[in-house]
N, C-alpha and C. Protein backbone atom coordinates (compact mmCIF):
# COMPACT_ATOMS: atom_id res chain seq x y z
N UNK A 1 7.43 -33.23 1.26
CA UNK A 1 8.31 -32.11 1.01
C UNK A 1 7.50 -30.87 0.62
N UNK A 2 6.62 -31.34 -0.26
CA UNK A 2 5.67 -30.24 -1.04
C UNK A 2 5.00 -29.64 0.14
N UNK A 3 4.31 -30.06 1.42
CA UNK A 3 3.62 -29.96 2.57
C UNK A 3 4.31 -29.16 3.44
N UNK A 4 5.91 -29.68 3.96
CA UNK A 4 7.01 -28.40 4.72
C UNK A 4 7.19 -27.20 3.98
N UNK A 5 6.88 -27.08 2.26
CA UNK A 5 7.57 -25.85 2.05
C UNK A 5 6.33 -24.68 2.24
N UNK A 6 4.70 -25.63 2.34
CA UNK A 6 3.55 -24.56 1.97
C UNK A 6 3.58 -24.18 3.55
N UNK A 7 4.01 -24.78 4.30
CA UNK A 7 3.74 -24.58 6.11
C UNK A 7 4.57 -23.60 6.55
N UNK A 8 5.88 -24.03 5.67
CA UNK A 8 6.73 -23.11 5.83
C UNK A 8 6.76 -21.52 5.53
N UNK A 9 5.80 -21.44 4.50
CA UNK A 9 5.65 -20.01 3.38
C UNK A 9 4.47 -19.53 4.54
N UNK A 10 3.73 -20.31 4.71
CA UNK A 10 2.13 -19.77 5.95
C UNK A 10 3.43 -19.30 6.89
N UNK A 11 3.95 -19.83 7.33
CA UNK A 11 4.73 -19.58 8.81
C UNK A 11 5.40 -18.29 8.28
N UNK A 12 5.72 -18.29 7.67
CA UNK A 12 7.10 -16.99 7.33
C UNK A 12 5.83 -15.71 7.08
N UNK A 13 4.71 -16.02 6.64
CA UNK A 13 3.55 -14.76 6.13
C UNK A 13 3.01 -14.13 7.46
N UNK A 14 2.87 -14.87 8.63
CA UNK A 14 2.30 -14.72 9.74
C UNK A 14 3.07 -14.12 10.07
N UNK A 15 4.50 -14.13 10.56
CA UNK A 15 5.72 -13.67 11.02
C UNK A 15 5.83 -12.56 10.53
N UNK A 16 5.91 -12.54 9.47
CA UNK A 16 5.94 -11.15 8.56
C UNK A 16 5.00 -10.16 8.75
N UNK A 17 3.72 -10.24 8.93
CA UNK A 17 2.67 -9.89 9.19
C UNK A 17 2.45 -9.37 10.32
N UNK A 18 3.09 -9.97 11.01
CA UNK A 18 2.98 -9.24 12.91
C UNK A 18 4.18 -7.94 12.85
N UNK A 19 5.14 -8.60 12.12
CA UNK A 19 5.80 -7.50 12.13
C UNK A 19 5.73 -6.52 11.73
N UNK A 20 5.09 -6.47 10.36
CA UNK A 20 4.37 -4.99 10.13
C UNK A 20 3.15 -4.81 10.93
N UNK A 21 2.25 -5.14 11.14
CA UNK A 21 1.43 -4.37 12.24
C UNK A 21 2.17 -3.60 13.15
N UNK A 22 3.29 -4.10 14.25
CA UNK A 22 3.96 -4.05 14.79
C UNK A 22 4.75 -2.87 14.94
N UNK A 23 5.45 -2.77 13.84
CA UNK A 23 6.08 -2.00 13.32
C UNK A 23 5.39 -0.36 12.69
N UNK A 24 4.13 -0.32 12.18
CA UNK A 24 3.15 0.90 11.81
C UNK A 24 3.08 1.18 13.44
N UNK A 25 2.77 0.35 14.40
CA UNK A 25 2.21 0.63 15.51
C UNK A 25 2.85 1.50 16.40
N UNK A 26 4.57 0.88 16.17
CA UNK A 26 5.32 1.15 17.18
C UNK A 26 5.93 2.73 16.91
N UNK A 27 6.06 2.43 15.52
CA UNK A 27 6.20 4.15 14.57
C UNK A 27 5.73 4.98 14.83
N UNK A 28 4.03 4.95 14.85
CA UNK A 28 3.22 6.34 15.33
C UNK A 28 3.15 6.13 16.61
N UNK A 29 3.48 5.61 17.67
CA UNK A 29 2.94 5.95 18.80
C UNK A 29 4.10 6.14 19.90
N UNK A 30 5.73 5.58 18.99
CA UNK A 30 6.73 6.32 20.08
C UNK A 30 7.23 7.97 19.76
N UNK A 31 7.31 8.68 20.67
CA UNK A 31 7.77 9.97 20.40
C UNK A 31 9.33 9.69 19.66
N UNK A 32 9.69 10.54 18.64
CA UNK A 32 11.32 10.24 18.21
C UNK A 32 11.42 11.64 17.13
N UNK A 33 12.09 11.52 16.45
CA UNK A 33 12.84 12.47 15.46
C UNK A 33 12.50 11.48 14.37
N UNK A 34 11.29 11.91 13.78
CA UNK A 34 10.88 11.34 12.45
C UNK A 34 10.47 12.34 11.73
N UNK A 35 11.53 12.76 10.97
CA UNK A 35 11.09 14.00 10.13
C UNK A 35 10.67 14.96 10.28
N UNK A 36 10.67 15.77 11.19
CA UNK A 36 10.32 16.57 11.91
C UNK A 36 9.10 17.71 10.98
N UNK A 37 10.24 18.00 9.94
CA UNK A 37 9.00 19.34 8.52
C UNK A 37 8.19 18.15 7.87
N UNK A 38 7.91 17.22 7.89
CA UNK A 38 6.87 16.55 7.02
C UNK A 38 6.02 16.28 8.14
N UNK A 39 6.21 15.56 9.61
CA UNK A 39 4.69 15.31 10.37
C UNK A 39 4.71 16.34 11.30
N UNK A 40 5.72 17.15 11.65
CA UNK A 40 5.26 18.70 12.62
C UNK A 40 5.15 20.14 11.95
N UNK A 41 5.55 20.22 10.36
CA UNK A 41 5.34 21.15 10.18
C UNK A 41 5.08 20.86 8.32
N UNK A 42 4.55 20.14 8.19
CA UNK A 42 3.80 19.38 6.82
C UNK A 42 2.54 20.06 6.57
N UNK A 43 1.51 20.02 7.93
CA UNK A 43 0.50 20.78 7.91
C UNK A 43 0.13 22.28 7.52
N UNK A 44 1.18 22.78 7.97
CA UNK A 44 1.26 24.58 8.51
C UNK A 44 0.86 24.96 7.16
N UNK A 45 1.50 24.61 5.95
CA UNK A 45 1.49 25.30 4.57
C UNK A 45 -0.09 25.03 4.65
N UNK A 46 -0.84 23.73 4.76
CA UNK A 46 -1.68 23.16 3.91
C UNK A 46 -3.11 24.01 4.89
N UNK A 47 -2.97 23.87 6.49
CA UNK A 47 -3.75 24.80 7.45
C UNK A 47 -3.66 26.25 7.59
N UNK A 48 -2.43 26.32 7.66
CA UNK A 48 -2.24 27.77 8.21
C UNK A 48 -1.53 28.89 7.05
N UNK A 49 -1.33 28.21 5.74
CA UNK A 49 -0.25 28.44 5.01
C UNK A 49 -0.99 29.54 3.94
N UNK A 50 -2.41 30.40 4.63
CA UNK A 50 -2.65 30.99 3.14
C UNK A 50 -2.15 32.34 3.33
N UNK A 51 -1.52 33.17 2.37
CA UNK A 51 -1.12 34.53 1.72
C UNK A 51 -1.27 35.41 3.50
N UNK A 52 -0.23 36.21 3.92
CA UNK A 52 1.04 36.23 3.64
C UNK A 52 1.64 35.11 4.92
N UNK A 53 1.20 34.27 4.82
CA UNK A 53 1.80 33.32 5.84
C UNK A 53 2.36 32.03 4.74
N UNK A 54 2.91 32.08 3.85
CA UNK A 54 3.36 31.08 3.16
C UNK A 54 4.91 31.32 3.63
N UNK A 55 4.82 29.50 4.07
CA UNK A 55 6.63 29.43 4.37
C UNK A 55 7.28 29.61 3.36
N UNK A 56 9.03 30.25 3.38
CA UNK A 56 9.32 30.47 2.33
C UNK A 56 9.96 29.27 1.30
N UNK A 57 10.31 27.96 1.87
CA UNK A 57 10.01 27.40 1.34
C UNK A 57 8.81 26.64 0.12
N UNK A 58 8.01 27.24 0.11
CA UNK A 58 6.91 26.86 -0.94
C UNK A 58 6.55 28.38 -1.73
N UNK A 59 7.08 29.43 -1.72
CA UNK A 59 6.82 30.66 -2.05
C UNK A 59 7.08 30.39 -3.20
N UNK A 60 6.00 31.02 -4.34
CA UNK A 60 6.18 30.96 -5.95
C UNK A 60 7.21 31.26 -6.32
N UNK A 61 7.79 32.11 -6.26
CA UNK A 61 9.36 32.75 -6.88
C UNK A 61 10.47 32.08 -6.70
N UNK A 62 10.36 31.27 -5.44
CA UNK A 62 11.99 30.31 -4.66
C UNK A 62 10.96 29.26 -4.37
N UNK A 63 10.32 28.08 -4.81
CA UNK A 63 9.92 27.34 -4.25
C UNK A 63 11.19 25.86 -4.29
N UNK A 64 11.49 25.39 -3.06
CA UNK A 64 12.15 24.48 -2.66
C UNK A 64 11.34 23.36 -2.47
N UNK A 65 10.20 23.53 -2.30
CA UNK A 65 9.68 22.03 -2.44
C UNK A 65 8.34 22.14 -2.78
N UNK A 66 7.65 20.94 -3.03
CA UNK A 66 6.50 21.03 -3.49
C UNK A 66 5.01 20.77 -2.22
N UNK A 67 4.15 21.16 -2.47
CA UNK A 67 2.78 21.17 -1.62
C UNK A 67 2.48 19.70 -1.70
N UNK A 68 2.79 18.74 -3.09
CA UNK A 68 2.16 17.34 -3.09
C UNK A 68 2.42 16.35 -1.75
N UNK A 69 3.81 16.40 -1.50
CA UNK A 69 4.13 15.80 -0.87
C UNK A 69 3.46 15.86 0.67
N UNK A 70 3.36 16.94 1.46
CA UNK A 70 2.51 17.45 2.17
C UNK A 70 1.01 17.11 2.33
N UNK A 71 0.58 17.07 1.48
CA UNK A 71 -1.00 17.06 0.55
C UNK A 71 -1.36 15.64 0.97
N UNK A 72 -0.11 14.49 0.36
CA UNK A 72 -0.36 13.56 0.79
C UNK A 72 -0.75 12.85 1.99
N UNK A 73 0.28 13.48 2.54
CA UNK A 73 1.04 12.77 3.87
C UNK A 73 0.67 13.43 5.26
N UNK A 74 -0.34 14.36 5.14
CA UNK A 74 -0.85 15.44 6.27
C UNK A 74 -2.42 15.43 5.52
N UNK A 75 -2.41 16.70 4.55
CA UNK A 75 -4.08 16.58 4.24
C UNK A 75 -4.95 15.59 4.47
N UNK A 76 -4.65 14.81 3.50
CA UNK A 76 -5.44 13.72 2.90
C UNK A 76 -5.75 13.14 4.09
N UNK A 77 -4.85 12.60 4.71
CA UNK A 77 -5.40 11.21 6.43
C UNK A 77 -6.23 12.39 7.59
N UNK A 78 -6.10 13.63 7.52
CA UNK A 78 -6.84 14.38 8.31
C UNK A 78 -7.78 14.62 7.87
N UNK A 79 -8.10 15.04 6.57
CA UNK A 79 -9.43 14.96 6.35
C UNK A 79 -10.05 14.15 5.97
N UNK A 80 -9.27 12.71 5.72
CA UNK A 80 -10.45 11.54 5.69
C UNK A 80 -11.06 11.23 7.39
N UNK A 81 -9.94 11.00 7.97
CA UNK A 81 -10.36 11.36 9.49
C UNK A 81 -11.90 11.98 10.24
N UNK A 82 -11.36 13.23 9.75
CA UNK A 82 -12.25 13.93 10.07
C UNK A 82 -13.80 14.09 9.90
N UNK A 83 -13.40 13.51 7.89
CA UNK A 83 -14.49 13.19 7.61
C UNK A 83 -15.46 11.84 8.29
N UNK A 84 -14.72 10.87 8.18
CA UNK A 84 -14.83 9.78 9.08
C UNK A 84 -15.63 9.84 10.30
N UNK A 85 -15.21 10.95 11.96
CA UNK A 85 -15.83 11.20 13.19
C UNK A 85 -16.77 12.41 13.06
N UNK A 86 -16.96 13.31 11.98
CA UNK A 86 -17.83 13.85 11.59
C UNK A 86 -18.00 14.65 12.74
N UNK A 87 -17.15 15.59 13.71
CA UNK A 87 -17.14 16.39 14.70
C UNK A 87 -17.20 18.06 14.57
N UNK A 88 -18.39 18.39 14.36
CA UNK A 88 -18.30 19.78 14.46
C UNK A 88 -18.39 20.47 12.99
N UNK A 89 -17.91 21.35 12.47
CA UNK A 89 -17.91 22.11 11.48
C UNK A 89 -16.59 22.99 11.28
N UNK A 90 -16.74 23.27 10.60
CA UNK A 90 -15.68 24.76 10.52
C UNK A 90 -14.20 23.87 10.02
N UNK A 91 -13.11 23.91 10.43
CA UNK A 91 -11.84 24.06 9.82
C UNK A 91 -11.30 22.27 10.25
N UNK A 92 -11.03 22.01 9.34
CA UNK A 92 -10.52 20.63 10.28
C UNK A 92 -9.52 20.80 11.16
N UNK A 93 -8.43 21.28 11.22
CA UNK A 93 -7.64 21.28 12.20
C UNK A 93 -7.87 21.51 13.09
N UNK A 94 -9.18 22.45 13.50
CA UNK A 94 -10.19 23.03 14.26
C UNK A 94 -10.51 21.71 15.20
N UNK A 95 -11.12 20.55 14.47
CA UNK A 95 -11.66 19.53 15.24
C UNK A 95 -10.85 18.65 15.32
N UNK A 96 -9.58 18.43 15.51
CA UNK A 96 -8.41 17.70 15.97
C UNK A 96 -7.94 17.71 16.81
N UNK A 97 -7.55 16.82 17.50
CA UNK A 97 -6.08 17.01 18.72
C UNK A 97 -5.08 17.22 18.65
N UNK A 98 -4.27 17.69 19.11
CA UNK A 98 -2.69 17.39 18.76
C UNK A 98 -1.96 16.12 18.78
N UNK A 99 -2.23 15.18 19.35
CA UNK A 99 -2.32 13.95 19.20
C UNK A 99 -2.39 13.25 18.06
N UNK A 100 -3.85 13.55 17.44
CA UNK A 100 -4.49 13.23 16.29
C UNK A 100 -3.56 13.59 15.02
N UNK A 101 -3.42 14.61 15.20
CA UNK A 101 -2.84 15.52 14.12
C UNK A 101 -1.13 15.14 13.92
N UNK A 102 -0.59 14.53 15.03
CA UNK A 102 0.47 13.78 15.01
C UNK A 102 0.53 12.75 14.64
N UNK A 103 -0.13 11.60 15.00
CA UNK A 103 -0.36 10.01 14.85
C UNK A 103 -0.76 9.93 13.66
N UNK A 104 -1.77 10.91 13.08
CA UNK A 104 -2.38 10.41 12.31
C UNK A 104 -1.82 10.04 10.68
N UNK A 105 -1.09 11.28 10.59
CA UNK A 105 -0.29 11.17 9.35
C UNK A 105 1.03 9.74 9.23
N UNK A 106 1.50 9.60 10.36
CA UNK A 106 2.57 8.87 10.51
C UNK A 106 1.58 6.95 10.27
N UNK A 107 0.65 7.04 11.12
CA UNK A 107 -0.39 5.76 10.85
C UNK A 107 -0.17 5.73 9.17
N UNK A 108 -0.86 6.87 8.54
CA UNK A 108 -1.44 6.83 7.38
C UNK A 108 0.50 6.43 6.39
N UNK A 109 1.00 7.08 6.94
CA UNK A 109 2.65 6.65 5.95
C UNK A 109 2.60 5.36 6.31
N UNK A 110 2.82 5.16 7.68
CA UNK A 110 2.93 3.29 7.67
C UNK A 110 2.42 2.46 7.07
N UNK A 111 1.13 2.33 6.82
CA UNK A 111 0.42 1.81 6.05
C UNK A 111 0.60 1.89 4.80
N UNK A 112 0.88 2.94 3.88
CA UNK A 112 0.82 3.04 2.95
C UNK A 112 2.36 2.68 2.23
N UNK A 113 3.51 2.85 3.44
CA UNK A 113 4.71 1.99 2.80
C UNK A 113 4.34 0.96 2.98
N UNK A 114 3.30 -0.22 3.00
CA UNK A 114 3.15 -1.37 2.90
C UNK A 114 3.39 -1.84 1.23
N UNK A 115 2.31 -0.85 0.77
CA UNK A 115 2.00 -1.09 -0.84
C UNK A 115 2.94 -1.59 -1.37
């Protein structure tokens, strides 16, 4: 009995396991309507977003949301990235694809809703 339930728990971990791979995989790499201001326009504040190009959403006086969230979920996986293929100099967004710059953040959420 003790033997079906540990085979059983391996079996259900494996299962489980494919499915999240699976599932991170299938996330970043089908085109869809996934949040559109956090992985298509998450970046803009954090790249393109300095003085007077701040969306007005993040503007000191009316700010509606915060930069962290952004920071996280865009910065951070592009410039570990980047740092990572070590391509070129100058601006990171600079040495990205659009591709990259898409997938990459959405990879980096999948994974990290694992935790």
């Amino acid at each position: 009995s003790l033997m079906m339930i540990s085979r059983s728990r391996s079996t259900a971990w494996i299962v489980y396991s494919s499915l999240e791979i699976i599932r991170v995989a299938v996330g970043a790499l089908l085109p869809g309507y996934v949040h559109p201001d956090e992985f298509f326009q998450g970046g803009q504040d954090l790249f393109f977003g300095c003085p007077p190009l701040v969306p007005w959403e993040f503007e000191r006086n009316n700010a509606l949301r915060s930069i962290f969230p952004p920071t996280v979920m865009t910065w951070f996986p592009l410039n570990l990235y980047a740092s990572l293929i070590k391509r070129g100099g100058g601006r990171v967004i600079d040495q990205l694809s659009g591709l990259e710059v898409l997938v990459l953040p959405r990879i980096f959420c999948g994974i990290l809703s694992l935790i």
